[in-house]
N, C-alpha and C. Protein backbone atom coordinates (compact mmCIF):
# COMPACT_ATOMS: atom_id res chain seq x y z
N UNK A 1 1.43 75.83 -19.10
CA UNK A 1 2.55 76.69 -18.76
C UNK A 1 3.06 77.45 -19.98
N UNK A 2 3.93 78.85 -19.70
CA UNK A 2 4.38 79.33 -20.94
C UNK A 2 5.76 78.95 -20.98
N UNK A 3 6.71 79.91 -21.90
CA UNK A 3 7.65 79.82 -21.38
C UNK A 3 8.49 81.19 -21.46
N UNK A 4 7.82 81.42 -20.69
CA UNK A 4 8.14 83.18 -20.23
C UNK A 4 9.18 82.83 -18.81
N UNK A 5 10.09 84.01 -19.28
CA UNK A 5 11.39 83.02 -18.29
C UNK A 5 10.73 84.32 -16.72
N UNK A 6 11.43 83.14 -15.47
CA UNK A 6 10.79 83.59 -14.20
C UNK A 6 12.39 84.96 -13.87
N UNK A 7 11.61 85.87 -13.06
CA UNK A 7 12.61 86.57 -12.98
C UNK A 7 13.59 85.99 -12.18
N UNK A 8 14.94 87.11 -12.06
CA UNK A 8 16.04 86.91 -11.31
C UNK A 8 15.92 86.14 -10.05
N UNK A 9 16.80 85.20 -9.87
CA UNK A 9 16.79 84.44 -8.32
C UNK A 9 15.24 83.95 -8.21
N UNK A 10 14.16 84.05 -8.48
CA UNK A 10 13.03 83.02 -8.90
C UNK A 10 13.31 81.92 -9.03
N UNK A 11 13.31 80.33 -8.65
CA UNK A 11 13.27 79.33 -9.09
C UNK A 11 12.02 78.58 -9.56
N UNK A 12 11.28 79.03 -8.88
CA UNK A 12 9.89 78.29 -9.25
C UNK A 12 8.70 78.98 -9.00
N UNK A 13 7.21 79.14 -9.13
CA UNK A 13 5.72 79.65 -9.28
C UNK A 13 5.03 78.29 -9.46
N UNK A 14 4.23 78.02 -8.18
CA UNK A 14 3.64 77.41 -8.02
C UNK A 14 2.24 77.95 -7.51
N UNK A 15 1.15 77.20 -8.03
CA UNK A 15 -0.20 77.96 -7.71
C UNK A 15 -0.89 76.65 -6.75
N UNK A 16 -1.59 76.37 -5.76
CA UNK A 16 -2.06 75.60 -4.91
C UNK A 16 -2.99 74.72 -5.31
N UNK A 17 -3.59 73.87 -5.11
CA UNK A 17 -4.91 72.91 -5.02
C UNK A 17 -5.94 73.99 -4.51
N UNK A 18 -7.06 73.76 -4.26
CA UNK A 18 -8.08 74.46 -3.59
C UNK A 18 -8.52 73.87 -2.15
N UNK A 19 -7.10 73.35 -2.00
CA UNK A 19 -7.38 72.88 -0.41
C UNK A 19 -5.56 73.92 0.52
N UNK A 20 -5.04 74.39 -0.71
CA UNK A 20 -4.11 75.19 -0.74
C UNK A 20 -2.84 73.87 -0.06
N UNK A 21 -2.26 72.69 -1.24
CA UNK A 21 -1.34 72.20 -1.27
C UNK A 21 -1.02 71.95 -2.58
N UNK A 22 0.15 72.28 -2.78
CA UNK A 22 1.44 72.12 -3.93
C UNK A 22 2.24 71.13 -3.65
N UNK A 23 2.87 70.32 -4.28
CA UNK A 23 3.58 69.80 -4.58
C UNK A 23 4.61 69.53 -5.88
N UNK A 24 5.99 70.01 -5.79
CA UNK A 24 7.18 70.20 -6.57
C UNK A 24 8.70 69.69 -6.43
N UNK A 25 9.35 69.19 -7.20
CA UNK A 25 10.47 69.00 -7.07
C UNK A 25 11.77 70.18 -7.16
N UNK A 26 12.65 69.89 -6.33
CA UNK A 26 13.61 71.05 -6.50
C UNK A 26 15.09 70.10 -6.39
N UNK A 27 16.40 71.08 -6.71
CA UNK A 27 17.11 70.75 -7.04
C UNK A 27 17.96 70.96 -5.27
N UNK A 28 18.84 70.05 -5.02
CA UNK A 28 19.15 70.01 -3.09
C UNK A 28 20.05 71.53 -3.40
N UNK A 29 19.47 72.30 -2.55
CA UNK A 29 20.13 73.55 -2.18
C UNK A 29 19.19 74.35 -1.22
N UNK A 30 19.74 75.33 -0.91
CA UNK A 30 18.86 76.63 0.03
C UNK A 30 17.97 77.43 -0.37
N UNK A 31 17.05 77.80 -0.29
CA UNK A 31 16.02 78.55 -0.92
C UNK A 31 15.18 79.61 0.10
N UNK A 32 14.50 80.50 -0.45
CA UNK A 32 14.02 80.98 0.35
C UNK A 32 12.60 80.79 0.19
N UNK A 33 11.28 80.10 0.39
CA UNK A 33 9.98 80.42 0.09
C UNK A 33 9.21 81.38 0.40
N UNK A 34 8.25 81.92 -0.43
CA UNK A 34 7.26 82.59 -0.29
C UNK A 34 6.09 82.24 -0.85
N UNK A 35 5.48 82.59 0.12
CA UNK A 35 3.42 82.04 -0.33
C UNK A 35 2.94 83.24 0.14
N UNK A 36 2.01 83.51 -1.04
CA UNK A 36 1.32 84.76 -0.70
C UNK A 36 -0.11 84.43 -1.78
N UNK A 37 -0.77 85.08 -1.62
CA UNK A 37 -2.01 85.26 -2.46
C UNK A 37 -3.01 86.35 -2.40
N UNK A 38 -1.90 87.35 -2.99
CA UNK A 38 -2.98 88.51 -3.51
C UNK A 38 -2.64 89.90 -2.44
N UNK A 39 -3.38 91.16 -2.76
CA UNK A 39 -3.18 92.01 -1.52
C UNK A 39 -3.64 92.38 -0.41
N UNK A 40 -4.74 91.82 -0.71
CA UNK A 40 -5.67 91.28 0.51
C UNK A 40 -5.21 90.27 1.69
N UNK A 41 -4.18 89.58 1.31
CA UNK A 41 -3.57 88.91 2.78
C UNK A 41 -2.21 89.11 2.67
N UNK A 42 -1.79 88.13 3.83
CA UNK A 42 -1.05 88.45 4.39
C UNK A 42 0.22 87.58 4.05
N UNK A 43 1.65 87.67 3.58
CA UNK A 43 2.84 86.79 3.29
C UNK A 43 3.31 85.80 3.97
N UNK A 44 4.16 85.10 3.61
CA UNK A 44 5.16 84.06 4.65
C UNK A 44 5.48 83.74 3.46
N UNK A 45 7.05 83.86 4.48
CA UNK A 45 8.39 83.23 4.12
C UNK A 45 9.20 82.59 4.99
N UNK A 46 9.98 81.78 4.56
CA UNK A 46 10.71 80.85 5.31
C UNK A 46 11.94 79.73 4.86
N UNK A 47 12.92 80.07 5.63
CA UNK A 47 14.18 79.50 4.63
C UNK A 47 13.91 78.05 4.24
N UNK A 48 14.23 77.68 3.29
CA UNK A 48 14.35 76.30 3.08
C UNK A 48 15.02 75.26 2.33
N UNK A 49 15.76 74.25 3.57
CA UNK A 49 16.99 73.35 2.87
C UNK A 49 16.65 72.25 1.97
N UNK A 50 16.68 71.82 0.97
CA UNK A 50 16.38 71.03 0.17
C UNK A 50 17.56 69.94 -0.16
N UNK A 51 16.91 68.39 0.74
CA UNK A 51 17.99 67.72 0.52
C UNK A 51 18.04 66.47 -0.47
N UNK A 52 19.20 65.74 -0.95
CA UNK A 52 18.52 64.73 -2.11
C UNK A 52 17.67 63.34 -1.45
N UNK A 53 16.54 63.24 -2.19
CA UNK A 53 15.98 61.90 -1.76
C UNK A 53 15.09 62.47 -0.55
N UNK A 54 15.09 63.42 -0.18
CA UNK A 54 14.10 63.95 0.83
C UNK A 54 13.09 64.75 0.55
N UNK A 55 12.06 64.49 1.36
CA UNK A 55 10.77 65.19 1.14
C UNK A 55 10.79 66.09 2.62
N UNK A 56 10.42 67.73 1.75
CA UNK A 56 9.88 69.09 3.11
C UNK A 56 8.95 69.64 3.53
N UNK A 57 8.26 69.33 4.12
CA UNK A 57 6.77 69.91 4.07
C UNK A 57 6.93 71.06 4.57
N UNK A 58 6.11 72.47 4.46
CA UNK A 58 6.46 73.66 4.12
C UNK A 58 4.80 74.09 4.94
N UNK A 59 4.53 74.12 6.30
CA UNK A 59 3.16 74.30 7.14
C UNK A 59 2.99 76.18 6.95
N UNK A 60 2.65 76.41 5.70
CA UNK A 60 2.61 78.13 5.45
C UNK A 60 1.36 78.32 5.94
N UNK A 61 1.02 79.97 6.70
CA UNK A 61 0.08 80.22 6.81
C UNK A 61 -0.33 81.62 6.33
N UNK A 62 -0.98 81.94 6.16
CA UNK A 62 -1.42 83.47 5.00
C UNK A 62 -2.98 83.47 5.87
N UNK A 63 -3.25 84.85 6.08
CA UNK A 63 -4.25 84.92 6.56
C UNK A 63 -5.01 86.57 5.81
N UNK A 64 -6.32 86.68 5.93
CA UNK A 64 -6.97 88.04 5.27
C UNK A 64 -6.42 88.98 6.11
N UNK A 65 -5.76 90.15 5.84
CA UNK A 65 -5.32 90.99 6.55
C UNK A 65 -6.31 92.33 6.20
N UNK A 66 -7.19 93.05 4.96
CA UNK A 66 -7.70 93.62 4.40
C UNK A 66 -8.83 92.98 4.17
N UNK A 67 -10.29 93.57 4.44
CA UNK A 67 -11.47 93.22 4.43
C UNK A 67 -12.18 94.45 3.46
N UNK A 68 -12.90 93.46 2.60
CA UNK A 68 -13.38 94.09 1.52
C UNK A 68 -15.17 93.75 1.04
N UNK A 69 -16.00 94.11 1.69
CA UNK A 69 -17.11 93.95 2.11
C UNK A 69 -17.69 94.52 0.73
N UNK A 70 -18.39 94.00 -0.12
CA UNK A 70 -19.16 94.86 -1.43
C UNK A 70 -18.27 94.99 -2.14
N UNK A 71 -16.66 94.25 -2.25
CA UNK A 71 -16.17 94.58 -3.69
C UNK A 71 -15.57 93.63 -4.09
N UNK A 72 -15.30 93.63 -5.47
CA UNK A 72 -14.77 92.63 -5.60
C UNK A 72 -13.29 93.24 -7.07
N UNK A 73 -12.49 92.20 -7.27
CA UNK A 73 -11.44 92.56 -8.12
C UNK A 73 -11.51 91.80 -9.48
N UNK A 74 -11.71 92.39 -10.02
CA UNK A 74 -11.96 91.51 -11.55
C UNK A 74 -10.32 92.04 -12.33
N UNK A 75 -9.98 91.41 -12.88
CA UNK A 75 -9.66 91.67 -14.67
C UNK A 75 -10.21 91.54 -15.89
N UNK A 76 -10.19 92.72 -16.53
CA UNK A 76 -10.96 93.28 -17.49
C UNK A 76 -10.38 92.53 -19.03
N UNK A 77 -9.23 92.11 -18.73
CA UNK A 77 -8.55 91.32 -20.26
C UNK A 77 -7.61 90.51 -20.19
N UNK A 78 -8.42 89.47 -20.41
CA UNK A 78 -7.61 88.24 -20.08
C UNK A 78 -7.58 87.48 -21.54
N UNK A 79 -6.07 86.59 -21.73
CA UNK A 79 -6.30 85.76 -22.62
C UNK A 79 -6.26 84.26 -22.51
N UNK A 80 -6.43 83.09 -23.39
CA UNK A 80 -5.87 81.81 -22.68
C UNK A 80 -5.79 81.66 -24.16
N UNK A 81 -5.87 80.00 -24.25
CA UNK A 81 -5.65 79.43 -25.45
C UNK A 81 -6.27 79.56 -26.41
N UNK A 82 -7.69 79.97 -26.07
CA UNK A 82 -8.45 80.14 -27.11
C UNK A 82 -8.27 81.84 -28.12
N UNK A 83 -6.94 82.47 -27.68
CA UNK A 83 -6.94 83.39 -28.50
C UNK A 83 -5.49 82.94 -28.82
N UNK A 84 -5.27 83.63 -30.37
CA UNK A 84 -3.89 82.92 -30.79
C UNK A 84 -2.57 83.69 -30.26
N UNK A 85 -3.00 84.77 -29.34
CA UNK A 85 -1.51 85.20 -28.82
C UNK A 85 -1.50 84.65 -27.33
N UNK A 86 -1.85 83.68 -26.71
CA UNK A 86 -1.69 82.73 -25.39
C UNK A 86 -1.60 81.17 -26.06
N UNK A 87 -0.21 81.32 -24.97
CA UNK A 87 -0.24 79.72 -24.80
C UNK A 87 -0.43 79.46 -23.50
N UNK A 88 -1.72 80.01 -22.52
CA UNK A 88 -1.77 79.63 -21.33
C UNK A 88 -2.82 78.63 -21.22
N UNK A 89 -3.06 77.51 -20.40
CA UNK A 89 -4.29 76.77 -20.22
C UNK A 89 -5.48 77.57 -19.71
N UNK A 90 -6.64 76.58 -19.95
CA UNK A 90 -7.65 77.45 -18.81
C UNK A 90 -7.36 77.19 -17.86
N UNK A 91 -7.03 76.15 -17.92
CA UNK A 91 -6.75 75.51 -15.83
C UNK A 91 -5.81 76.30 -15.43
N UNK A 92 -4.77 76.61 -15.73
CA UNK A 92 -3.60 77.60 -15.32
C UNK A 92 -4.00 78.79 -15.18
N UNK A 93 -5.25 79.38 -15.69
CA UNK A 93 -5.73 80.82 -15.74
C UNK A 93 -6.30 80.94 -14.80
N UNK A 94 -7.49 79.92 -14.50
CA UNK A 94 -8.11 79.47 -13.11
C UNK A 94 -7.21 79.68 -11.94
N UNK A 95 -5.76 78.75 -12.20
CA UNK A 95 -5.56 78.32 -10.62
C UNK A 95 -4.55 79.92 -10.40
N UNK A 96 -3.73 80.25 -11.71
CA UNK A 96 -3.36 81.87 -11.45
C UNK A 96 -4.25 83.03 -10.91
N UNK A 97 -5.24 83.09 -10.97
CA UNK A 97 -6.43 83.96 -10.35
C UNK A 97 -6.87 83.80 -9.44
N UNK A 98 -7.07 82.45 -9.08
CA UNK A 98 -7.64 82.36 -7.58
C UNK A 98 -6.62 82.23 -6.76
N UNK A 99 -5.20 82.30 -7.31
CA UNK A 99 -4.13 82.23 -6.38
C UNK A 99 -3.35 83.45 -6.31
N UNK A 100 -3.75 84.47 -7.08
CA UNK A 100 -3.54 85.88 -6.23
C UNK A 100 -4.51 86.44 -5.50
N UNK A 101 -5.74 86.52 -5.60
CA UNK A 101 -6.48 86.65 -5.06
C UNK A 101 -7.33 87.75 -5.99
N UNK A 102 -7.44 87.47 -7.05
CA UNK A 102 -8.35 88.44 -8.16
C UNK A 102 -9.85 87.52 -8.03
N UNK A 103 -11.23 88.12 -7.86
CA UNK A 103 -12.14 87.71 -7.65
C UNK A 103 -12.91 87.43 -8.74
N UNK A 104 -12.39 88.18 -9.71
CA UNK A 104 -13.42 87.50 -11.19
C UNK A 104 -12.40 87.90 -12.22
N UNK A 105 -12.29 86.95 -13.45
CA UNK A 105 -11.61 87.00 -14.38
C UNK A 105 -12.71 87.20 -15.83
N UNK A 106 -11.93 88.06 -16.40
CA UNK A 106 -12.84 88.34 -17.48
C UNK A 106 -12.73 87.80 -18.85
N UNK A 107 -13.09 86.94 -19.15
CA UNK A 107 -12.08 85.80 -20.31
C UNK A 107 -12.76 86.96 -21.59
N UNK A 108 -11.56 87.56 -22.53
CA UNK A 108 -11.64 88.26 -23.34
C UNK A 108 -10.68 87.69 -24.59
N UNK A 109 -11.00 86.45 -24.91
CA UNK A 109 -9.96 86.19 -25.97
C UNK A 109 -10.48 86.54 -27.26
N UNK A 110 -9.51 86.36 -27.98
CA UNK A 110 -9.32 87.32 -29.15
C UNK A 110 -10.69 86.54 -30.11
N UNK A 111 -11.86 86.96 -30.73
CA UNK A 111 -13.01 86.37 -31.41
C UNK A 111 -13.39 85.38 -30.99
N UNK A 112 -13.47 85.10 -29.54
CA UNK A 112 -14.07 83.50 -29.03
C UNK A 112 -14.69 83.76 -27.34
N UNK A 113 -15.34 83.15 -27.41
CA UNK A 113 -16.23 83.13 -26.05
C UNK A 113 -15.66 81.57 -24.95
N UNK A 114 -15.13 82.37 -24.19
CA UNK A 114 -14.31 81.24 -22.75
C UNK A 114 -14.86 81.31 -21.92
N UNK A 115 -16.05 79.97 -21.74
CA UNK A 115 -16.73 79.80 -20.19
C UNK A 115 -15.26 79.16 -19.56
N UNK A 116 -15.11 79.61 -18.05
CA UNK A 116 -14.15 79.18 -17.27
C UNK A 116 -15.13 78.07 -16.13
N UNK A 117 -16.41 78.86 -16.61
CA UNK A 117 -17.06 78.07 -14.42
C UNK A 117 -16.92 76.44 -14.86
N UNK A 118 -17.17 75.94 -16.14
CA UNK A 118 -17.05 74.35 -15.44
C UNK A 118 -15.46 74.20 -15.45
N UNK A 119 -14.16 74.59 -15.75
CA UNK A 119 -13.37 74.84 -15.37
C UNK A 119 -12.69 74.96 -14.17
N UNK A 120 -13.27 75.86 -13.24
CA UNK A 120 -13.23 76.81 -11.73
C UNK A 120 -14.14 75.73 -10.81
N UNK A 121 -15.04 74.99 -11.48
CA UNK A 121 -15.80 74.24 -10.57
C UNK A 121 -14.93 72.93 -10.71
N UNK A 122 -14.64 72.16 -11.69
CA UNK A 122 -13.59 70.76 -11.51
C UNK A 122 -12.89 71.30 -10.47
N UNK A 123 -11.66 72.25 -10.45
CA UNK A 123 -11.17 72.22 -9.64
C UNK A 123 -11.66 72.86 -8.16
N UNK A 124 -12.59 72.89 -7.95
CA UNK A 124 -13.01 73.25 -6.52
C UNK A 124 -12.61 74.67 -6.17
N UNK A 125 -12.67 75.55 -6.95
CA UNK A 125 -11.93 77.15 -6.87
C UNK A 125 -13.16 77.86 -6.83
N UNK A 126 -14.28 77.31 -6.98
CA UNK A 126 -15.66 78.13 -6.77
C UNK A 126 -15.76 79.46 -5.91
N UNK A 127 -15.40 78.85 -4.97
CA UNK A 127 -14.73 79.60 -3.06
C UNK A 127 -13.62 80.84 -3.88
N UNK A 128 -13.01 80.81 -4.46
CA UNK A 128 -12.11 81.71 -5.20
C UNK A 128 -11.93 82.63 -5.83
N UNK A 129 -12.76 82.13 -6.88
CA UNK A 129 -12.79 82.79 -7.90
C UNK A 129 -14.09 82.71 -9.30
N UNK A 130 -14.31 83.67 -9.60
CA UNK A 130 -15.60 83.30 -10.66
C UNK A 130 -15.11 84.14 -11.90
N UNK A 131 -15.96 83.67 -12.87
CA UNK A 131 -15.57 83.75 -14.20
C UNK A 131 -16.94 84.55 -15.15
N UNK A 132 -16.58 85.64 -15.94
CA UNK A 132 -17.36 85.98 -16.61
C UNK A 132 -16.95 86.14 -18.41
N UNK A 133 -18.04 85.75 -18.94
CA UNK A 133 -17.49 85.49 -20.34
C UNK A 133 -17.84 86.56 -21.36
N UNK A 134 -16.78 87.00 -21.49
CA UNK A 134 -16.67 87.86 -22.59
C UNK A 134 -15.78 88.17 -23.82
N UNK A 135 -15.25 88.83 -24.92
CA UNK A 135 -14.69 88.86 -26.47
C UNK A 135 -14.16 90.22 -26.54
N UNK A 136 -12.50 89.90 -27.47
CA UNK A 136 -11.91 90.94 -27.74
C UNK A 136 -12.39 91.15 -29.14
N UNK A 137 -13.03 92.01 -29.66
CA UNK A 137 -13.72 91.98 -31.06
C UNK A 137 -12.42 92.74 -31.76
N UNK A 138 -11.55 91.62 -32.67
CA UNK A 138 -11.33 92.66 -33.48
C UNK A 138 -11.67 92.87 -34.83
N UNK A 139 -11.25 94.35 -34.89
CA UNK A 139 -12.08 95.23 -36.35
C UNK A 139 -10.86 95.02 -36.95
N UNK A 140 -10.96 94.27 -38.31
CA UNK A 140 -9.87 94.78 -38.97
C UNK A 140 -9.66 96.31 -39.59
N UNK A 141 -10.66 97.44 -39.44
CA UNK A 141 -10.48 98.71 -39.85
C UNK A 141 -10.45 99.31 -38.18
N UNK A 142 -10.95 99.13 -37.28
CA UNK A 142 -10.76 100.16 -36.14
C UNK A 142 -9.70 99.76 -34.64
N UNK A 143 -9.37 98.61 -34.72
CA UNK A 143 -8.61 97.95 -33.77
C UNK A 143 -9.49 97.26 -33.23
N UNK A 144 -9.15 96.89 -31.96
CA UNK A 144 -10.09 95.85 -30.90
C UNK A 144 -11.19 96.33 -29.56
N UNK A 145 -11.57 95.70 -29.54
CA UNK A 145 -12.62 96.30 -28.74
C UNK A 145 -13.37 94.96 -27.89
N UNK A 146 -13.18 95.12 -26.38
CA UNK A 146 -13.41 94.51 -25.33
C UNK A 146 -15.17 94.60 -24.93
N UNK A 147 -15.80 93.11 -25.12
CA UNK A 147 -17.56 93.78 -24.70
C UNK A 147 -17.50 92.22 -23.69
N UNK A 148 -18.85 92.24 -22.57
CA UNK A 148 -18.96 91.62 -21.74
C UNK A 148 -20.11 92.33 -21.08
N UNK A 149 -20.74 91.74 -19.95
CA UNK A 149 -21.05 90.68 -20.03
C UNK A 149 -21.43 89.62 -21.63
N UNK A 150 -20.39 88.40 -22.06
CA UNK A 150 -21.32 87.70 -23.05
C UNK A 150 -21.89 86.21 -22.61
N UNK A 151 -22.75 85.72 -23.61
CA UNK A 151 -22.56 84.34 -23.26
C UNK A 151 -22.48 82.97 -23.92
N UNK A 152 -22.57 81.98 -23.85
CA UNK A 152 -22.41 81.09 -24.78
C UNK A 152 -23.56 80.21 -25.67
N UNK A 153 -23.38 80.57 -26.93
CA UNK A 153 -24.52 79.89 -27.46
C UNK A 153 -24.33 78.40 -28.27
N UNK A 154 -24.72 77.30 -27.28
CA UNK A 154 -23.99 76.09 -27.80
C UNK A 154 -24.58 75.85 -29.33
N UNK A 155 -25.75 76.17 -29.83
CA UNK A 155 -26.71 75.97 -31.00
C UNK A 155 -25.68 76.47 -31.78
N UNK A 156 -24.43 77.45 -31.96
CA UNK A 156 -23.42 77.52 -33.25
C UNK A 156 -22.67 77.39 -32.99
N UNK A 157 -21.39 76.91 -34.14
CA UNK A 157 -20.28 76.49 -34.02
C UNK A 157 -19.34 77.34 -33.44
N UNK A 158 -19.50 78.54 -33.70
CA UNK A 158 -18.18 79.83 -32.68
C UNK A 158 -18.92 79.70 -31.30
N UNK A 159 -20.14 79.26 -30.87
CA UNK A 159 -20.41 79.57 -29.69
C UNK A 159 -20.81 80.82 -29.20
N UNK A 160 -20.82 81.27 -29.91
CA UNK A 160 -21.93 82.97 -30.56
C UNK A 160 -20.53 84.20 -30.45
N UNK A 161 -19.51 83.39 -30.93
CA UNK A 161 -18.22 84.60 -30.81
C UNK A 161 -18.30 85.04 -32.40
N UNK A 162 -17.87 86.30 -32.13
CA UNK A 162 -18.35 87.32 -33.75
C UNK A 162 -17.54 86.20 -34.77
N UNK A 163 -18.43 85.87 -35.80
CA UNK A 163 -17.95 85.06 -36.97
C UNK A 163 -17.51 85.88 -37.82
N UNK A 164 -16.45 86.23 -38.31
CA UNK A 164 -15.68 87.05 -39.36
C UNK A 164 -15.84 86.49 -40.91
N UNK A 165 -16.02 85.42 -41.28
CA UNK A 165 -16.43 85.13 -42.11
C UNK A 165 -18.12 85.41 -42.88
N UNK A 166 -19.09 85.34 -41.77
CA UNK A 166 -20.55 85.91 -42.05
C UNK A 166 -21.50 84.40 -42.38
N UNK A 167 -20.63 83.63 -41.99
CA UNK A 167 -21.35 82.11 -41.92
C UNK A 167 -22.87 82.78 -41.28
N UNK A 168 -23.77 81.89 -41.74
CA UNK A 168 -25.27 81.77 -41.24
C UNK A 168 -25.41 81.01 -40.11
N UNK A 169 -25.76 81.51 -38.94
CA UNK A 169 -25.82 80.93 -37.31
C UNK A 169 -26.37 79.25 -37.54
């Protein structure tokens, strides 16, 4: 998690299991929920009383409203932990992507190569979402620069992400 504050009247962001159940604590008051995932389906909302010492089960249903035959939605720049301006997990990057409904994530962290699939596969998000690995190269004379498809080479220590130093593979 970061700690990037949630907007106005927001109380909580929760991302699902891959059987699409959450579970969270809240403070006893009125709320309003929403579950959605992505623009491709469809919303629900529904008021909800939160009382102390009680448990609410929340039977949401979201369905594909938009059919998208031959395409798919990637992001082109993504970061996680492995670049030093994220403090996001991979698992949190995972379950944020397959829980809007973005179809491939493009792991672009800053000089490092991020396989997500054994990631996306622990948690059963296969069905979801897929992962392609790629590097934000930066130049210290020209700025940064985004390349992909890459992949991972376990035989060196960066994992074949550009070594800035000029170490021998």
């Amino acid at each position: 998690p970061t700690n990037d504050p949630l907007p106005y009247g927001t109380t909580r962001v929760v991302y699902t299991d891959a059987a699409g159940n959450a579970a969270f604590d809240l403070e006893p008051s009125s709320y309003q929920i929403f579950v959605s995932r992505g623009t491709e389906y469809s919303a629900f909302s529904a008021p909800l009383t939160v009382t102390a010492g009680n448990t609410s089960t929340v039977p949401a249903q979201i369905a594909k409203v938009v059919q998208t035959p031959g395409f798919a939605s990637s992001d082109y720049h993504v970061h996680a932990l492995n670049s030093p301006d994220s403090s996001v997990s991979n698992v949190n990057r995972v379950l944020q992507f397959a829980g809007e409904g973005v179809d491939n994530v493009i792991m672009t962290d800053h000089d490092a190569h991020t396989d997500l699939d054994p990631v996306i596969a622990s948690l059963g998000m296969t069905p979801f979402v897929a992962a392609t690995v790629g590097e934000e190269i930066t130049s210290f004379d020209y700025g940064h620069f985004n390349a992909y498809p890459l992949g991972i080479d376990p035989s060196r220590v960066s994992k074949g992400s550009t070594d800035h130093g000029g170490a021998a593979p």
